[in-house]
Protein backbone atom coordinates (compact mmCIF):
# COMPACT_ATOMS: atom_id res chain seq x y z
CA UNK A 1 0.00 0.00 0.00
CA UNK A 2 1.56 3.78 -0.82
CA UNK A 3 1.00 6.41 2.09
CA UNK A 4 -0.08 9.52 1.65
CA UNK A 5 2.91 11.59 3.06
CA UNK A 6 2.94 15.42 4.10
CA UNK A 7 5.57 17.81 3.04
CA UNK A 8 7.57 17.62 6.37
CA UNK A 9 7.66 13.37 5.46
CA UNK A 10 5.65 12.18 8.14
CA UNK A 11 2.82 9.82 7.41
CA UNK A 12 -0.53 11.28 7.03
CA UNK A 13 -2.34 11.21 10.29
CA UNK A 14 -5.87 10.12 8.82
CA UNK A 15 -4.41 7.44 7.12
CA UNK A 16 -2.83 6.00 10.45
CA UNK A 17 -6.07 6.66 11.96
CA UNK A 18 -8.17 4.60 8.93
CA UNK A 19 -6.22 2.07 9.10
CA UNK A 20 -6.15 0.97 13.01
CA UNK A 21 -9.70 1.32 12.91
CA UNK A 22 -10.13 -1.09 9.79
CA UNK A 23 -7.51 -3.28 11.89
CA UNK A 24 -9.08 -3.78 14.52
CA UNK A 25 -12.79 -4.29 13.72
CA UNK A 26 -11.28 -7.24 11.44
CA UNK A 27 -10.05 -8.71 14.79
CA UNK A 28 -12.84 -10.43 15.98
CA UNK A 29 -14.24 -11.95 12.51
CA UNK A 30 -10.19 -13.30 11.76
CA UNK A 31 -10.58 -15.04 15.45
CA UNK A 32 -13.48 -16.51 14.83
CA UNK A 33 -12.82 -17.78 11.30
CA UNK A 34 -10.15 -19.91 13.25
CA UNK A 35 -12.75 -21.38 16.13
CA UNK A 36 -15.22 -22.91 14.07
CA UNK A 37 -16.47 -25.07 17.80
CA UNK A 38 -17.64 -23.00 21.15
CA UNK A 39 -15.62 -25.33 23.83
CA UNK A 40 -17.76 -23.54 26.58
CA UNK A 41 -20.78 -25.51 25.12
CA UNK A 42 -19.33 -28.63 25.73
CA UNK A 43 -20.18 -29.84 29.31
CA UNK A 44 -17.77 -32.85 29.89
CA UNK A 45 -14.05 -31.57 30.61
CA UNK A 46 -12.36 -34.64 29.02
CA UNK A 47 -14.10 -34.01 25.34
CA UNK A 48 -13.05 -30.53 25.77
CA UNK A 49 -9.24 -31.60 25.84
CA UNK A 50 -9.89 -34.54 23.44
CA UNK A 51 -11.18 -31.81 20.66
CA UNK A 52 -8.29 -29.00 21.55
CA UNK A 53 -5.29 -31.96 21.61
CA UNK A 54 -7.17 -32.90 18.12
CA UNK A 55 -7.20 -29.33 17.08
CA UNK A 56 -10.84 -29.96 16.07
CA UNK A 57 -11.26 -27.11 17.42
CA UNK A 58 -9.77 -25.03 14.65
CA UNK A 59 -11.04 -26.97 11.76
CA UNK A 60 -12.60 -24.94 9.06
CA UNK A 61 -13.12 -28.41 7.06
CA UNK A 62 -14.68 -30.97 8.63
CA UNK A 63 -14.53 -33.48 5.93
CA UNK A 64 -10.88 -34.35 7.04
CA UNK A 65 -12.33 -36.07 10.04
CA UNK A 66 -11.99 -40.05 8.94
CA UNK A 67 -13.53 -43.09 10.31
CA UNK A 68 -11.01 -45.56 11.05
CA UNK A 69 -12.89 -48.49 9.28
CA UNK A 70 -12.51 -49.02 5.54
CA UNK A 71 -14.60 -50.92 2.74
CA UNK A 72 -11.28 -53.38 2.10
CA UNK A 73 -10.86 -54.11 6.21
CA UNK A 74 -10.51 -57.80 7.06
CA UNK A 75 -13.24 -58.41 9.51
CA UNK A 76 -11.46 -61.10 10.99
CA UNK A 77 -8.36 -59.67 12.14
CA UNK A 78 -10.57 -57.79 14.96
CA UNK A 79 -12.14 -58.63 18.20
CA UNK A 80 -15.86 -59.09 18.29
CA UNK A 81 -18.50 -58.88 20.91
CA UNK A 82 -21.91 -59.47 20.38
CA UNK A 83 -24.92 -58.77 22.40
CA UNK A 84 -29.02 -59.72 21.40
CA UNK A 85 -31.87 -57.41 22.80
CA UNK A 86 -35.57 -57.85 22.01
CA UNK A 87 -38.12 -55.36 21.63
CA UNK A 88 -42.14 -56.74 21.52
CA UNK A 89 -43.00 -54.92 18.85
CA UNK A 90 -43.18 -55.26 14.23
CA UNK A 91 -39.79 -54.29 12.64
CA UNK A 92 -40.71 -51.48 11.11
CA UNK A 93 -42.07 -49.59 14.28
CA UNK A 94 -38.53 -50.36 16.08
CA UNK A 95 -36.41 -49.10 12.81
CA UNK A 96 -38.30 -46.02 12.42
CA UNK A 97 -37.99 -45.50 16.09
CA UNK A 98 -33.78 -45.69 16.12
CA UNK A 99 -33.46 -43.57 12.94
CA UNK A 100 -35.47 -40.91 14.07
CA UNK A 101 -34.34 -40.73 18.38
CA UNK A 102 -33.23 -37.36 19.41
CA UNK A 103 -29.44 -37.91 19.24
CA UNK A 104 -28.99 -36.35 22.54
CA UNK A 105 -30.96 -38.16 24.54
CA UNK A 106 -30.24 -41.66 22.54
CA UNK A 107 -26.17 -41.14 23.94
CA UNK A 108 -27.48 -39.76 27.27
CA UNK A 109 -27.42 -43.28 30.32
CA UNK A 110 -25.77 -44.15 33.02
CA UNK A 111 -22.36 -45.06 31.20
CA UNK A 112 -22.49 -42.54 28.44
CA UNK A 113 -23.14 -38.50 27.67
CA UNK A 114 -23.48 -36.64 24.73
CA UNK A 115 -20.76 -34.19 24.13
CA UNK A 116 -20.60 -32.77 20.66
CA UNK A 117 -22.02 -34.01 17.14
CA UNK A 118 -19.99 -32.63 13.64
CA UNK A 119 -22.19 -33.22 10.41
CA UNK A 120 -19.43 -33.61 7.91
CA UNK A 121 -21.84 -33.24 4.93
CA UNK A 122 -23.00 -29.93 6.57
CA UNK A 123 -19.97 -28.77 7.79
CA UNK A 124 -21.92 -27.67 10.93
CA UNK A 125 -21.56 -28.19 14.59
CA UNK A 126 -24.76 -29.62 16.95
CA UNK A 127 -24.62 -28.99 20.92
CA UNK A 128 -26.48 -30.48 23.44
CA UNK A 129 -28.77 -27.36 23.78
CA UNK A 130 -29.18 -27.03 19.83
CA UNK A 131 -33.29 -26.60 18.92
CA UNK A 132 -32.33 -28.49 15.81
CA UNK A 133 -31.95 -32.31 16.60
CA UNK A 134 -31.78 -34.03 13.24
CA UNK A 135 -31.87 -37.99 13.09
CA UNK A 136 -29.27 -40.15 12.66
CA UNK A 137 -27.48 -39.93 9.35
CA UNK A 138 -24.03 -40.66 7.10
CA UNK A 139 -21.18 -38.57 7.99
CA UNK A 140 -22.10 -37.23 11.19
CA UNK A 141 -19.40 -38.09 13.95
CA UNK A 142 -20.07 -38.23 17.79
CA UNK A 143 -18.51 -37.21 20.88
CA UNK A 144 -19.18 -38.87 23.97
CA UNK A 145 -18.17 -39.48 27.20
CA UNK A 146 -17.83 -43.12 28.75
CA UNK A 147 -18.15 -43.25 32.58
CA UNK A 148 -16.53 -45.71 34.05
CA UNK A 149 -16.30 -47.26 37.65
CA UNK A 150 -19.48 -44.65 38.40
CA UNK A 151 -17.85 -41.76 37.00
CA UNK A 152 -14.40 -42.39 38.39
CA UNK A 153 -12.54 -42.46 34.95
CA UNK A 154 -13.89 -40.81 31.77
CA UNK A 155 -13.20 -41.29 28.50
CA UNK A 156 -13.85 -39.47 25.59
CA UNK A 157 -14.44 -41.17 22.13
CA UNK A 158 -15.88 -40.31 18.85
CA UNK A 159 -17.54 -42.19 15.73
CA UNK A 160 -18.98 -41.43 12.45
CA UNK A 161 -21.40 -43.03 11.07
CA UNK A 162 -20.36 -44.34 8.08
CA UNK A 163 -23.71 -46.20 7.00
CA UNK A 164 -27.15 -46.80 6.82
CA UNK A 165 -28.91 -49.32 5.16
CA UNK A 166 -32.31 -49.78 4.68
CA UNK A 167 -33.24 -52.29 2.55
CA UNK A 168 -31.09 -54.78 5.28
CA UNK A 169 -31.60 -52.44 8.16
CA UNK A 170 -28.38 -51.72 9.49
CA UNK A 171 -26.69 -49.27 11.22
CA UNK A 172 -22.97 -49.01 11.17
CA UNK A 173 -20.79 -46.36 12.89
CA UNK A 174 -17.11 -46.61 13.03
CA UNK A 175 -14.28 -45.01 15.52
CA UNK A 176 -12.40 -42.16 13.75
CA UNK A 177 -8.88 -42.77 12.96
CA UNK A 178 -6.42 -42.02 16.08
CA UNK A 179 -9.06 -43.31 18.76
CA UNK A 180 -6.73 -45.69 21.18
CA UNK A 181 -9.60 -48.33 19.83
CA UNK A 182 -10.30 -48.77 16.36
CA UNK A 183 -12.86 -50.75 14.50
CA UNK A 184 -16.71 -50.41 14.06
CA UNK A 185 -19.99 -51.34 15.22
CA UNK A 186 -23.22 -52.43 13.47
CA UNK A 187 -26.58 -52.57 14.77
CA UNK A 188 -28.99 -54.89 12.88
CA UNK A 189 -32.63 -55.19 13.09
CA UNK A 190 -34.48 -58.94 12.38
CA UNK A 191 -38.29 -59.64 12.31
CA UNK A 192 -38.23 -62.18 15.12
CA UNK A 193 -42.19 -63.38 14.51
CA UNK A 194 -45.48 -62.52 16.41
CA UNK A 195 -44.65 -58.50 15.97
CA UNK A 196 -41.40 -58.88 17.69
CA UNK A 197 -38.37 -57.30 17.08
CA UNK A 198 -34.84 -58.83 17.31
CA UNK A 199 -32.14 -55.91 17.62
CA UNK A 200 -28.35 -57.73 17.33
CA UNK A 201 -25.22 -55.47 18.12
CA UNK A 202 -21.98 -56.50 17.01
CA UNK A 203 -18.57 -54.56 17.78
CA UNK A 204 -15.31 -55.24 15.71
CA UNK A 205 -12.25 -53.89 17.68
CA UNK A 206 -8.71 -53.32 18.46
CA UNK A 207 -5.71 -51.41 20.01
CA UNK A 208 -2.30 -51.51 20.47
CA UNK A 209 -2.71 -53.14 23.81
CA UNK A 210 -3.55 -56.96 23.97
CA UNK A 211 -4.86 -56.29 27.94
CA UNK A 212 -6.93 -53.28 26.92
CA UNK A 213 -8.43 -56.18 24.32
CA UNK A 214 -8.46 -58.92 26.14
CA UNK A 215 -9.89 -57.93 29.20
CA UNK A 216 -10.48 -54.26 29.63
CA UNK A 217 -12.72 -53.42 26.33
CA UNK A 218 -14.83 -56.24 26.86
CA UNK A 219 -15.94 -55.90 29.87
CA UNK A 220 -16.59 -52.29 30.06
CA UNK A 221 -18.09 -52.40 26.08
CA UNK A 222 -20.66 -54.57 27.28
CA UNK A 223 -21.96 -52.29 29.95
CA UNK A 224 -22.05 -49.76 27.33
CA UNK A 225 -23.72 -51.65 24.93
CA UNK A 226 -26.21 -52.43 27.61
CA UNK A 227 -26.81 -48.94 29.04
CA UNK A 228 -27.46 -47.58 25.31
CA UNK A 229 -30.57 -49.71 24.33
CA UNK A 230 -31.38 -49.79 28.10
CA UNK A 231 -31.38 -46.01 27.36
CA UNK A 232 -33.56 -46.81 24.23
CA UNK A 233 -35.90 -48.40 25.75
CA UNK A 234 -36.76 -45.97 28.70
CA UNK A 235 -36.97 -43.56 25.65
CA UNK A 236 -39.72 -45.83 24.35
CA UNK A 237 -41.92 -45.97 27.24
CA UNK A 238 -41.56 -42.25 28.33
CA UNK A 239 -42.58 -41.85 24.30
CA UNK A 240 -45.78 -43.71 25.76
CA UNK A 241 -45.28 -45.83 22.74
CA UNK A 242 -47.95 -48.67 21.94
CA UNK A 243 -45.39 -51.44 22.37
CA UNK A 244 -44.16 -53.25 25.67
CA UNK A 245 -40.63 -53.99 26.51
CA UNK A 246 -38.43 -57.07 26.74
CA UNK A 247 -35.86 -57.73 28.79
């Protein structure tokens, strides 16, 4: 930029004057551009660190957020649990139900809390307190706390899910890459006879730690597993829903 300059060689004063003001009320805007998610809105401490360590934080682009679990992935060089819940109720009742649950309360138990969702394909950023709740879908990644021992030990993770399928009525949702577990897990829906529905949840896993495998993940997963449709299921009857409950 050329200055204006005044006889004696000293810049013009108006000038100087123009251009702190223009400086400064592009402060704010050039902050923000580089903050694209409010930390303050997040309630749980460890998801706060999780996304700042990540540098989520600062992410302009949230397509470069990637699930850890690929198309070509050998499903047999991962750990599996599997756990079988029942709902008394047709199929298509119980589908509808889980694709269309407030995502805030479906991640909200005993074991697990709702931190944060990212919709990649929106490039937007959902907190707990958001008016819009939209249903489960494709590229949307979630942050959530798992309690553990009561509350003792927290630990945040995040997934994406990475598919939806209709016609076979599954839902898949995989860790994203860097998680000190990776894998996915798929929740399938069956028609299980005499307007019953048979809900199967499978989890494909592993770390870098064979007792984090072998004896830690298991037994904590299953609890989580457990409190989520548990969750589900309270969901359904405070929904005052038409259809009774199986344990």
């Amino acid at each position: 930029m050329i200055f204006r300059k005044l006889q004696s060689g000293t810049v013009n004063l108006y000038v100087i004057i123009l251009l702190m003001i223009l400086g400064f009320s592009s402060l704010p805007s050039v902050s923000q551009s580089h903050k694209t998610i409010d930390l303050e809105e997040i309630p749980q401490k460890k998801i706060r660190k999780y996304l700042v360590s990540r540098s989520f934080d600062q992410m302009n682009d949230f397509s470069s957020i990637h699930a850890s679990w690929k198309k070509d992935i050998d499903a047999s060089d991962y750990n599996v649990i599997e756990k079988t819940f029942y709902l008394k109720n047709k199929l298509s009742n119980v589908w509808d139900f889980y694709r269309h649950i407030n995502p805030v309360k479906m991640c909200n138990g005993r074991s697990i809390q709702f931190g944060l969702l990212i919709s990649k394909p929106t490039n937007s950023v959902i907190y707990t307190n958001n008016p819009y709740l939209p249903e489960i879908d494709t590229g949307q990644v979630y942050f959530l706390n798992i309690r553990l021992m009561k509350g003792l030990f927290n630990i945040p993770v995040a997934f994406e899910i990475i598919n939806i399928d209709q016609k076979q009525q599954i839902v898949e949702f995989s860790y994203i890459d860097n998680n000190k577990s990776l894998g996915k897990q798929t929740i399938q829906f069956f028609d299980n006879g005499e307007g019953r529905t048979k809900i199967v949840h499978r989890s494909y896993f592993k770390s870098e730690s064979s007792l984090r495998d072998n004896l830690l993940y298991p037994h904590f997963h299953k609890k989580f597993i457990k409190d989520f449709h548990r969750n589900i299921k309270q969901l359904i009857k405070s929904n005052k829903l038409t259809f009774p409950i199986l344990n």
